[in-house]
C-alpha atoms as a PDB file:
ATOM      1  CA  UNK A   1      -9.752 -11.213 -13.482  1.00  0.00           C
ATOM      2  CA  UNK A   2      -7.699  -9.104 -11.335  1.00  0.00           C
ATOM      3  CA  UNK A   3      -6.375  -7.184 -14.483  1.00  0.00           C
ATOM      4  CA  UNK A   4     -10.103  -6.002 -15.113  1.00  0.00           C
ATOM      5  CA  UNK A   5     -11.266  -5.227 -11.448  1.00  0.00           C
ATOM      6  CA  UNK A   6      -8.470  -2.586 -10.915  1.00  0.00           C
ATOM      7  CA  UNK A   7      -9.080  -0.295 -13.661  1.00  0.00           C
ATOM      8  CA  UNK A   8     -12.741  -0.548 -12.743  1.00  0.00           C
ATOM      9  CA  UNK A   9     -11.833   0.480  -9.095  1.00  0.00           C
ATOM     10  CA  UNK A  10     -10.100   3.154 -10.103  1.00  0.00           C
ATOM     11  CA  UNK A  11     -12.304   4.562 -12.619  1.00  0.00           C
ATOM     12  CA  UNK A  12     -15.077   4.509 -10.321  1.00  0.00           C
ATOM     13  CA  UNK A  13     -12.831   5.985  -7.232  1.00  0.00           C
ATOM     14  CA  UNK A  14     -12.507   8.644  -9.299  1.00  0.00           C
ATOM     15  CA  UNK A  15     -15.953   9.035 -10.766  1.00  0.00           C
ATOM     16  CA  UNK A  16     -16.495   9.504  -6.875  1.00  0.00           C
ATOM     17  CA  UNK A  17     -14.763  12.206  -6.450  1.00  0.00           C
ATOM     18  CA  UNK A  18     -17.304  14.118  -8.870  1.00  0.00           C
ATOM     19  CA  UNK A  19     -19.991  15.083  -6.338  1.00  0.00           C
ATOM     20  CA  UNK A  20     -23.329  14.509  -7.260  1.00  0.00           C
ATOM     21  CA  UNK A  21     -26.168  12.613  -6.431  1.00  0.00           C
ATOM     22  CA  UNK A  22     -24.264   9.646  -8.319  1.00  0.00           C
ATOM     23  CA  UNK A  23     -21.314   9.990  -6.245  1.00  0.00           C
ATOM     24  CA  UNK A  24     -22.235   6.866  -3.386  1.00  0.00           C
ATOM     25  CA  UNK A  25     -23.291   4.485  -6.184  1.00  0.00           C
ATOM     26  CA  UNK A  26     -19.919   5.268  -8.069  1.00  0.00           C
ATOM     27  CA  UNK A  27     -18.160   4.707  -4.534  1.00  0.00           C
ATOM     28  CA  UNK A  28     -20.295   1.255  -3.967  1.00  0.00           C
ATOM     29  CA  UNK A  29     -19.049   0.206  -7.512  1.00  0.00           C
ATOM     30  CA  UNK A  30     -15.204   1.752  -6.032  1.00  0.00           C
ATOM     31  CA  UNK A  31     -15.276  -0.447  -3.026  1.00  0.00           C
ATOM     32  CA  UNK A  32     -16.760  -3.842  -4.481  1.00  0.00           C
ATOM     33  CA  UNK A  33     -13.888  -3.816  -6.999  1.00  0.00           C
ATOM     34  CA  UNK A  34     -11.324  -2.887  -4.805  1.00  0.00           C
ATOM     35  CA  UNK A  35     -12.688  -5.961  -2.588  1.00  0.00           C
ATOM     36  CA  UNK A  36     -12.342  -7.845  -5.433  1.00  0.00           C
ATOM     37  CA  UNK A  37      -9.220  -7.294  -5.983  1.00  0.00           C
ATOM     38  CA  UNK A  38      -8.164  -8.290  -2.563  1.00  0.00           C
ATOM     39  CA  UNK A  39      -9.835 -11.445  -2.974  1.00  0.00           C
ATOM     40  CA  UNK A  40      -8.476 -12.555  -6.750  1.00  0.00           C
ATOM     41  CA  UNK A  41      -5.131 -12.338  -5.163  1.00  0.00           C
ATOM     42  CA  UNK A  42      -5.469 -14.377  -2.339  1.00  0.00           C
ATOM     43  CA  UNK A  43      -4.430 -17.567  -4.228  1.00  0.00           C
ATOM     44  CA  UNK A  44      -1.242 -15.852  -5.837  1.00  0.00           C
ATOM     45  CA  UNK A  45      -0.127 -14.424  -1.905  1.00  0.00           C
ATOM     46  CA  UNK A  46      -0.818 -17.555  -0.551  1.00  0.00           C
ATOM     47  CA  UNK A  47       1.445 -19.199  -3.484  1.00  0.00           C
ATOM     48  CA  UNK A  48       4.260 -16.096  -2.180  1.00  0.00           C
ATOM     49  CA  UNK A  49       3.548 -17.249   1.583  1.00  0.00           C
ATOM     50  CA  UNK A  50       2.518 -13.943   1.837  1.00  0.00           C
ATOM     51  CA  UNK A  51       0.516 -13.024   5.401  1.00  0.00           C
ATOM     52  CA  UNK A  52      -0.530  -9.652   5.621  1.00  0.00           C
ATOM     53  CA  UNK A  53      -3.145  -9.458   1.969  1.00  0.00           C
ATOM     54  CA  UNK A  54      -4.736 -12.483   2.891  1.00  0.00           C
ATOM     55  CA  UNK A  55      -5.327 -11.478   5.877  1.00  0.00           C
ATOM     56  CA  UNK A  56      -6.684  -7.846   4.854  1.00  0.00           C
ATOM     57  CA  UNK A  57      -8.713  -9.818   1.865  1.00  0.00           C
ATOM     58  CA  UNK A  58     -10.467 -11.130   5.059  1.00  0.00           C
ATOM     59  CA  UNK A  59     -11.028  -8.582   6.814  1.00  0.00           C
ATOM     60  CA  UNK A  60     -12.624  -6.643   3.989  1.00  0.00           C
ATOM     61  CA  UNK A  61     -15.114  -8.603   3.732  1.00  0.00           C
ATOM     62  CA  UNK A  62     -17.027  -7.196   6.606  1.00  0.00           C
ATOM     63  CA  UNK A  63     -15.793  -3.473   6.108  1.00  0.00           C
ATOM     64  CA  UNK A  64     -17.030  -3.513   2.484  1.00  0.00           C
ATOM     65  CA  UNK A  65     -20.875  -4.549   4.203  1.00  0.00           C
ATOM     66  CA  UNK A  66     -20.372  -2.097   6.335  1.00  0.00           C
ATOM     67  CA  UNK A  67     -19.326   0.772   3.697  1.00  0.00           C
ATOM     68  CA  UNK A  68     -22.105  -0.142   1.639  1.00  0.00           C
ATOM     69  CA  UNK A  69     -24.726   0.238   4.371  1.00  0.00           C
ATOM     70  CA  UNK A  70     -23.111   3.835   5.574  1.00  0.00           C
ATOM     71  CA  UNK A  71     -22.712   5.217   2.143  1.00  0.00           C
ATOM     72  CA  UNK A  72     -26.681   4.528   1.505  1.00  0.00           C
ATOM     73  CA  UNK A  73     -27.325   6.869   4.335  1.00  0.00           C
ATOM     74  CA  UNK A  74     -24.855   9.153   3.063  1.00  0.00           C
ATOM     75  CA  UNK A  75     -22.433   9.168   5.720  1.00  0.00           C
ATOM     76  CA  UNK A  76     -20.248  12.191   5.111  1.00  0.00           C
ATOM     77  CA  UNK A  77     -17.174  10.160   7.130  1.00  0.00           C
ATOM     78  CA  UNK A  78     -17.190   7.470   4.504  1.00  0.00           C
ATOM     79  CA  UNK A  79     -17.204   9.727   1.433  1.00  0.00           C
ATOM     80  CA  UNK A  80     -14.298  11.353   3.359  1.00  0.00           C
ATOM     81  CA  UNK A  81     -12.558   7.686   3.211  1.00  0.00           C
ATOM     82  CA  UNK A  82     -13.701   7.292  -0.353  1.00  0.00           C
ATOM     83  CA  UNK A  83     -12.122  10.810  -1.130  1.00  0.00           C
ATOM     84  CA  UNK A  84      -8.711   9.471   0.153  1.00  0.00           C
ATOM     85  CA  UNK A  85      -8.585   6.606  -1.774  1.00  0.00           C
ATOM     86  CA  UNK A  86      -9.672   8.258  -5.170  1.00  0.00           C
ATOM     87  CA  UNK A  87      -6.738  10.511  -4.301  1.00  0.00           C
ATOM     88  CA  UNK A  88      -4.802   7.553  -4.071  1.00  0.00           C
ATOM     89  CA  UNK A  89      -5.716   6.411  -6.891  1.00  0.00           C
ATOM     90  CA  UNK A  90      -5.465   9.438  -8.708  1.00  0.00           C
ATOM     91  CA  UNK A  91      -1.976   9.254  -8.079  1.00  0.00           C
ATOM     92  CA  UNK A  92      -0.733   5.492  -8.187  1.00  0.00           C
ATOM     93  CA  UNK A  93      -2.760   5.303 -11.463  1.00  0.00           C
ATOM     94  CA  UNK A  94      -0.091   6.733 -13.790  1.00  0.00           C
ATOM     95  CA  UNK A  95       2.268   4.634 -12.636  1.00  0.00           C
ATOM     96  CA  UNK A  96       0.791   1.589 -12.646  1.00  0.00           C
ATOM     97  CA  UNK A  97      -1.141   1.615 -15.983  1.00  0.00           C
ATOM     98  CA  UNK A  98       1.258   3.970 -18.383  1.00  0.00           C
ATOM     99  CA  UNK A  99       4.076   1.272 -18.259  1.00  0.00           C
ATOM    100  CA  UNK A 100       6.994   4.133 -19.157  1.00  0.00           C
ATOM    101  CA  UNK A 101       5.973   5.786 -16.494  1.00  0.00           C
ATOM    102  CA  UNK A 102       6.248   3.142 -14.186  1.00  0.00           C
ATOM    103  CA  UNK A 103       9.222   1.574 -15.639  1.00  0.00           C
ATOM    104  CA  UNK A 104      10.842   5.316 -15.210  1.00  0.00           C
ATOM    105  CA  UNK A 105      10.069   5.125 -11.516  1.00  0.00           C
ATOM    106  CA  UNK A 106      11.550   1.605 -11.598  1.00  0.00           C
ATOM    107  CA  UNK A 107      14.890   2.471 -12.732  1.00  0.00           C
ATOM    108  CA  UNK A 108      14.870   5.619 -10.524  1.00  0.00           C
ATOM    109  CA  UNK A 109      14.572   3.150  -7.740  1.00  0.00           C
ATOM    110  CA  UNK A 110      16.935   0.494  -8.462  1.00  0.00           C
ATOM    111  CA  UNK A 111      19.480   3.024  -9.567  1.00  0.00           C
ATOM    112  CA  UNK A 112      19.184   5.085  -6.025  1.00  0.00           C
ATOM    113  CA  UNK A 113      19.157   1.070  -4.191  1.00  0.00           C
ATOM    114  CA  UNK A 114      22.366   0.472  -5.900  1.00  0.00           C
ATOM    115  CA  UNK A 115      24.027   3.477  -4.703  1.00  0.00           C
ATOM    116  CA  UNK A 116      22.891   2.660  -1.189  1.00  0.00           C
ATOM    117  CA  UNK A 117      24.283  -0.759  -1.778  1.00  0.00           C
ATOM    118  CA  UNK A 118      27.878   0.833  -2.764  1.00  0.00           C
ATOM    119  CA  UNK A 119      27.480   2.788   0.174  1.00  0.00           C
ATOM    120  CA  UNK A 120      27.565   0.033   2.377  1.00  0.00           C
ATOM    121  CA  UNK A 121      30.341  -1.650   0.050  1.00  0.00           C
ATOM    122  CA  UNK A 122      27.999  -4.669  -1.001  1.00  0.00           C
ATOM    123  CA  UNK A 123      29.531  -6.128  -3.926  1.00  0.00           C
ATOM    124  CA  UNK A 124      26.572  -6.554  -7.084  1.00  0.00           C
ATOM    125  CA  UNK A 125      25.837  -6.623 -10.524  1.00  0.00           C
ATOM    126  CA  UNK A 126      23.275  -5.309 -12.399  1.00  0.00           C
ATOM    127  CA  UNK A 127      22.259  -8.045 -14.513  1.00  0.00           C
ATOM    128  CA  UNK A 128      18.661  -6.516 -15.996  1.00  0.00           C
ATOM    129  CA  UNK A 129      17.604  -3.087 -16.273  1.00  0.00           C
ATOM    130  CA  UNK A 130      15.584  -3.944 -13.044  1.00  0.00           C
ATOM    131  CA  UNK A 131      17.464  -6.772 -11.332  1.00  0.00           C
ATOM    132  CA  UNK A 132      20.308  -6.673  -9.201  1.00  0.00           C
ATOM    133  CA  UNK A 133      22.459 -10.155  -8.458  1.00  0.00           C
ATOM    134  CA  UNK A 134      24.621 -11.132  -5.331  1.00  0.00           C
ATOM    135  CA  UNK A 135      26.839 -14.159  -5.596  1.00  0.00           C
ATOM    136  CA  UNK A 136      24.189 -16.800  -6.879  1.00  0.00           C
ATOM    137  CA  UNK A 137      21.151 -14.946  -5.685  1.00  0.00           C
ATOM    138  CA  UNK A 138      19.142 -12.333  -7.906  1.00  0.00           C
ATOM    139  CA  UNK A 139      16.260  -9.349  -6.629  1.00  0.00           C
ATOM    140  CA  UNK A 140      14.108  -7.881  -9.231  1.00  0.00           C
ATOM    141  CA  UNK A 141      12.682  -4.797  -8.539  1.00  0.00           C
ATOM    142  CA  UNK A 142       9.169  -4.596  -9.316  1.00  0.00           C
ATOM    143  CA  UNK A 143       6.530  -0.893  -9.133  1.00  0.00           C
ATOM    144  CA  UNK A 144       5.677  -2.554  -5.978  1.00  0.00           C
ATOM    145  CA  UNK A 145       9.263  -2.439  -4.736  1.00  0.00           C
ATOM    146  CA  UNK A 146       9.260   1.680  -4.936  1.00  0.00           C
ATOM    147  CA  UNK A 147       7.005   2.683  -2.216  1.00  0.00           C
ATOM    148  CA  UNK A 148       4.503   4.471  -4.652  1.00  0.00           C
ATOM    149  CA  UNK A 149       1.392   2.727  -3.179  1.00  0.00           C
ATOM    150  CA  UNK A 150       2.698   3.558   0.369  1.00  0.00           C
ATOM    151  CA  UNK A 151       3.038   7.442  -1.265  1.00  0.00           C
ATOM    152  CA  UNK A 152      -0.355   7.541  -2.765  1.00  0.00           C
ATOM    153  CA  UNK A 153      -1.974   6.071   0.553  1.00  0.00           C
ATOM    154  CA  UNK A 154      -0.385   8.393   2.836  1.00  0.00           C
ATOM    155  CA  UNK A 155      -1.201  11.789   0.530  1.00  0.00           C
ATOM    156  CA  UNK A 156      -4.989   9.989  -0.080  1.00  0.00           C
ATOM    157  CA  UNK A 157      -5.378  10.097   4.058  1.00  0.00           C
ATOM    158  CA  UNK A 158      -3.678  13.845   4.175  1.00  0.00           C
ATOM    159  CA  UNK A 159      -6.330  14.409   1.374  1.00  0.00           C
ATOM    160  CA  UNK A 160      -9.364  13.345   3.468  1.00  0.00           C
ATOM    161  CA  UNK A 161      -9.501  16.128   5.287  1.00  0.00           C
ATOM    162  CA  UNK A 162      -9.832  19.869   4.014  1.00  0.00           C
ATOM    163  CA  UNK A 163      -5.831  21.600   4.311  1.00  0.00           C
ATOM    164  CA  UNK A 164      -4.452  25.097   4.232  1.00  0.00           C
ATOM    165  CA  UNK A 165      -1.733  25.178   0.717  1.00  0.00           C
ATOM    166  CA  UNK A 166       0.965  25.126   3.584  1.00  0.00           C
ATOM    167  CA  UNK A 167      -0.313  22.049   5.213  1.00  0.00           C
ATOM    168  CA  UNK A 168      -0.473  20.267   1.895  1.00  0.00           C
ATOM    169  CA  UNK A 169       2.929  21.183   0.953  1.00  0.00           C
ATOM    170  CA  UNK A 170       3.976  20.208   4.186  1.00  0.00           C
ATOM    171  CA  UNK A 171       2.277  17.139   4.039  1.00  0.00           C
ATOM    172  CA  UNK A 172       3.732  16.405   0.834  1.00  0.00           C
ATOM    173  CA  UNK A 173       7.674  16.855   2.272  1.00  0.00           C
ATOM    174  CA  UNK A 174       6.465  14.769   5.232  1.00  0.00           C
ATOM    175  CA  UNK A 175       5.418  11.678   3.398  1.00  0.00           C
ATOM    176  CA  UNK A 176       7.084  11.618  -0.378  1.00  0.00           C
ATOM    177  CA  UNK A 177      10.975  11.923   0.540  1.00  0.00           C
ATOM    178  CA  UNK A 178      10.858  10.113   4.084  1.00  0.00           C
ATOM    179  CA  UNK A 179       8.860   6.667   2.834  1.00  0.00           C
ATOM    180  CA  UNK A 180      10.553   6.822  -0.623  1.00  0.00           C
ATOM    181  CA  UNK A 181      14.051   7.004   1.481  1.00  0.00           C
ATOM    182  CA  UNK A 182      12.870   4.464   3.720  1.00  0.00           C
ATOM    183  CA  UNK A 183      12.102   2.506   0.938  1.00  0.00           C
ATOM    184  CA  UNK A 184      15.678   2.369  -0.110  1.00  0.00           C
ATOM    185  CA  UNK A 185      16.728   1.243   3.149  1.00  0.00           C
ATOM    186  CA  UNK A 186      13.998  -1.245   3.081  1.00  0.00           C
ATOM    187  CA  UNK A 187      15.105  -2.347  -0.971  1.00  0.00           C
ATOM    188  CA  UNK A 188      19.006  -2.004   0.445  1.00  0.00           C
ATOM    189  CA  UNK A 189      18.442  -4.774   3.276  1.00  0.00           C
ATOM    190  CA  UNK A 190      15.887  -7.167   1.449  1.00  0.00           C
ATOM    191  CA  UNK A 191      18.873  -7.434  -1.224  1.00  0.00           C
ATOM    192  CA  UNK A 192      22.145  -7.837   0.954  1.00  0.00           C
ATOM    193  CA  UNK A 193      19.934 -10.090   3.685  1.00  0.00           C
ATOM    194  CA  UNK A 194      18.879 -12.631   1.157  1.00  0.00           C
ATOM    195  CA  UNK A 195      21.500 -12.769  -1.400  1.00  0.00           C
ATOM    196  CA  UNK A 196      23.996 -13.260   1.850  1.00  0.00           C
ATOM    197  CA  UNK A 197      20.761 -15.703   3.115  1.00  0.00           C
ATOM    198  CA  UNK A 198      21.047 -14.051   6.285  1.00  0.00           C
ATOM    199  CA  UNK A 199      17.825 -16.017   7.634  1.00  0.00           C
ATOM    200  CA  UNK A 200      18.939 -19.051   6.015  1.00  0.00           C
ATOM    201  CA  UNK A 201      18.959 -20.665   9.588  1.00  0.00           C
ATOM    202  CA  UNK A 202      14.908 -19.946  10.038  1.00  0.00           C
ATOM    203  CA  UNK A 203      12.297 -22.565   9.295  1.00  0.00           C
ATOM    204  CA  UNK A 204      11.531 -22.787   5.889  1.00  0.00           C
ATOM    205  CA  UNK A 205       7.670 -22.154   5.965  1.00  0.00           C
ATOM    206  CA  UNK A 206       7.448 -21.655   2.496  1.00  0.00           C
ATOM    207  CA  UNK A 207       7.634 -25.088   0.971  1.00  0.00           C
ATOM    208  CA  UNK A 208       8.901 -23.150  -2.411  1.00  0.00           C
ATOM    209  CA  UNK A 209      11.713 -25.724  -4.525  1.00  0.00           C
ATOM    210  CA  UNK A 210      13.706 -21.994  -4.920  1.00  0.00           C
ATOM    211  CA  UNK A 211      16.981 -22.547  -3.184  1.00  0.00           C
ATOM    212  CA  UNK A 212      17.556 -19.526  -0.456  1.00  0.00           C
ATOM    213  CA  UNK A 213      13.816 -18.524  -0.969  1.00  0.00           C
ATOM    214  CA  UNK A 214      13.317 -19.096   2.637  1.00  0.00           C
ATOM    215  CA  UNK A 215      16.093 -16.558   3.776  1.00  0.00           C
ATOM    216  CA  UNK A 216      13.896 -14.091   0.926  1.00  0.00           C
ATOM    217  CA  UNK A 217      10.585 -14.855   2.965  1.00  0.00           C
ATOM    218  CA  UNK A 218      11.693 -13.246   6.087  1.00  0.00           C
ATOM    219  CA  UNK A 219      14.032 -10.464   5.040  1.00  0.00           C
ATOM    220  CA  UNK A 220      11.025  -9.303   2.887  1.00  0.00           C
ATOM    221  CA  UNK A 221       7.840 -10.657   3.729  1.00  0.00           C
ATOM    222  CA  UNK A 222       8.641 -10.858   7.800  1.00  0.00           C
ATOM    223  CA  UNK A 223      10.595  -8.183   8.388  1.00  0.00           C
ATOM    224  CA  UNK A 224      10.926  -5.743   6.264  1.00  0.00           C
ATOM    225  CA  UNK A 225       7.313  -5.244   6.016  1.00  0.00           C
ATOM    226  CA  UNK A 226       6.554  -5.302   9.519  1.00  0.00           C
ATOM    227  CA  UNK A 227       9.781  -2.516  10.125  1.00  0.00           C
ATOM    228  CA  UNK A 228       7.838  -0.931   7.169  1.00  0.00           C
ATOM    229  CA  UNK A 229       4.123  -0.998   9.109  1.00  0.00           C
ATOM    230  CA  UNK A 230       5.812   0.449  12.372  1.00  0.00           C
ATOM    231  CA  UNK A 231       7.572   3.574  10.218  1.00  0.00           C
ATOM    232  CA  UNK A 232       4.036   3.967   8.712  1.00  0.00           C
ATOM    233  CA  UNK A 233       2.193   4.081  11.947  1.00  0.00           C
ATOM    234  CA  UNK A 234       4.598   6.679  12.953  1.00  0.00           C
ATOM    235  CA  UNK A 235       4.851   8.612   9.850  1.00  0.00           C
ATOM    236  CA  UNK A 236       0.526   8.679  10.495  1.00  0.00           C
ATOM    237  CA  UNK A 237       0.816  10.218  13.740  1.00  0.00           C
ATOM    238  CA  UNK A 238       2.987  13.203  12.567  1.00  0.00           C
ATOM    239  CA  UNK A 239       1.108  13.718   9.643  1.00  0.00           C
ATOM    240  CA  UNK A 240      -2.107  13.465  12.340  1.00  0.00           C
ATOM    241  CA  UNK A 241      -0.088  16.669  14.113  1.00  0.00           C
ATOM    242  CA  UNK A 242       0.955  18.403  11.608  1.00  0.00           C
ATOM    243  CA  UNK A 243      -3.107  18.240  10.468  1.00  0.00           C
ATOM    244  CA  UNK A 244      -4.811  17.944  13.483  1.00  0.00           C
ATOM    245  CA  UNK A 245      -8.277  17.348  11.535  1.00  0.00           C
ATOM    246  CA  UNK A 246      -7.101  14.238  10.783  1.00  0.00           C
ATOM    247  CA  UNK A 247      -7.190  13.057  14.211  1.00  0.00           C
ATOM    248  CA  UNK A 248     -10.836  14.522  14.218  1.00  0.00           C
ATOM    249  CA  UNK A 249     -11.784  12.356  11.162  1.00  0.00           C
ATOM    250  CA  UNK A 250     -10.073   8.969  12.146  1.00  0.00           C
ATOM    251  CA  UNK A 251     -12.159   8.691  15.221  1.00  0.00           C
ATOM    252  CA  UNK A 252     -15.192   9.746  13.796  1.00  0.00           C
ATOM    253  CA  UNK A 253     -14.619   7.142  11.000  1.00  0.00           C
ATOM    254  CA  UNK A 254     -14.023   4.444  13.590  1.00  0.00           C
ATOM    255  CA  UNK A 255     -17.166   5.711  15.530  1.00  0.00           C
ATOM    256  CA  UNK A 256     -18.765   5.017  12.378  1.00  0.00           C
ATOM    257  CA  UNK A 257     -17.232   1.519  11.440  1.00  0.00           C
ATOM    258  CA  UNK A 258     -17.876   0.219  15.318  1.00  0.00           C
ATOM    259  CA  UNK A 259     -21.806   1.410  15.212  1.00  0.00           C
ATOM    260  CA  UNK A 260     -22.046   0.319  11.831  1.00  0.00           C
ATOM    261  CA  UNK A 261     -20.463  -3.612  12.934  1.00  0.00           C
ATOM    262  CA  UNK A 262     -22.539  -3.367  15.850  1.00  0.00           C
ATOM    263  CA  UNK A 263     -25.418  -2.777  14.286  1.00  0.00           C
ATOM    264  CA  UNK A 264     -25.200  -5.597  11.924  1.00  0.00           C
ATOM    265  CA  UNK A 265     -24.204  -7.950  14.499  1.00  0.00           C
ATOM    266  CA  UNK A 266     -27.843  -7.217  15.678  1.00  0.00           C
ATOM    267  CA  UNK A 267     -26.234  -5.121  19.298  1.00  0.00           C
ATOM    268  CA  UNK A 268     -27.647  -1.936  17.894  1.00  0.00           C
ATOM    269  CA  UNK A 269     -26.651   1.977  17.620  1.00  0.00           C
END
């Protein structure tokens, strides 16, 4: 099921993008599907101990009523929102449905976290063409280990707003080499933290059978993505100066959500 709701998303994210009198049916459609897809993998993060998607899967809930409703009264803000995440789409689409393409960006990745790794003198092998091995413990790099949704996000929210050439391109040398380096850094200390089972000593919340998964669980799903949420919040407010429209647009689209939520709950405009 989850297969079949993200190429519908992003055909219809893009469909969007096409203006028209179409366009905030084809950006319902967008947002159902992507809320969808949130919710389909709620079993599979729960499974991974996973907080932060079920969590969001939640909270979409709600912010996909409240899209709907807005986009019906053709609320420019929201087809600004929709905008950014066909642009997302538009570019995390190659990579995650032509699989050469995303297997290229794969290697790239695990070739650059290996020289990191040598860097920093950590002893590994390569065992797979996408897995790297420590001692007993092994870390396969997957398209979701390369910071290409992180990419696409941040150029979809630069993309939400209209920008000079020179603000795009600067945009572009603001967010594609520092998260894709961060990334690294992020790929370089999941690997040496749990094949060393640095966090060995923390409960195991995770009830998985995997011996050392627990000392996996917070070097990647504690840690590193919570160092990784901080870096994005900052790498958002520079990209929020360097296009100072953005700021403009953010508040006006949580203007929006808070009248919209406040509506429902029956307080009014």
């Amino acid at each position: 099921m989850l297969e079949l709701f993200i190429p519908v998303s992003c055909v219809f994210f893009l469909l969007s993008l096409i203006p028209g009198r179409h366009r905030k049916y084809t950006a319902i459609i967008a947002w159902i599907s992507i809320v969808c897809v949130l919710i389909s993998g709620v079993p599979a993060w729960i499974e991974e101990t996973n907080l932060l998607y079920p969590v969001m899967a939640v909270l979409s809930l709600p912010f996909l009523w409240a899209t709907i409703r807005m986009l019906l009264h053709d609320q420019e803000v929201v087809y600004q929102l929709t905008r950014a995440a066909g642009v997302s789409f538009l570019i995390y689409a190659p990579f995650a449905f032509y699989e050469p393409l995303g297997n290229a960006l794969i290697s790239l990745v695990i070739s650059n976290t290996g020289m990191f790794l040598n860097f920093f003198n950590f002893p590994f092998d390569q065992v797979l063409w996408n897995t790297l091995q420590h001692g007993h413990f092994r870390v396969e790099i997957i398209l979701a280990c390369t910071g290409i949704q992180a990419i696409a996000i941040m150029l979809g929210v630069a993309a939400a707003v209209p920008t000079t050439w020179r603000q795009k391109a600067l945009a572009f040398l603001l967010i594609v080499p520092t998260i894709y380096i961060l990334n690294l850094f992020r790929n370089t200390g999941v690997v040496i933290a749990y094949t060393e089972q640095w966090f060995a000593w923390l409960p195991d919340v995770t009830g998985s059978p995997e011996p050392g998964y627990a000392s996996f669980f917070w070097a990647h799903n504690i840690i590193a993505e919570g160092v990784a949420l901080v870096f994005l919040v900052v790498l958002a407010y520079e990209l929020f100066r360097l296009i100072p429209t953005l700021a403009d647009f953010a508040a006006d689209l949580i203007d929006a959500y808070r009248f919209e939520i406040m509506s429902i709950a029956g307080k009014g405009r």
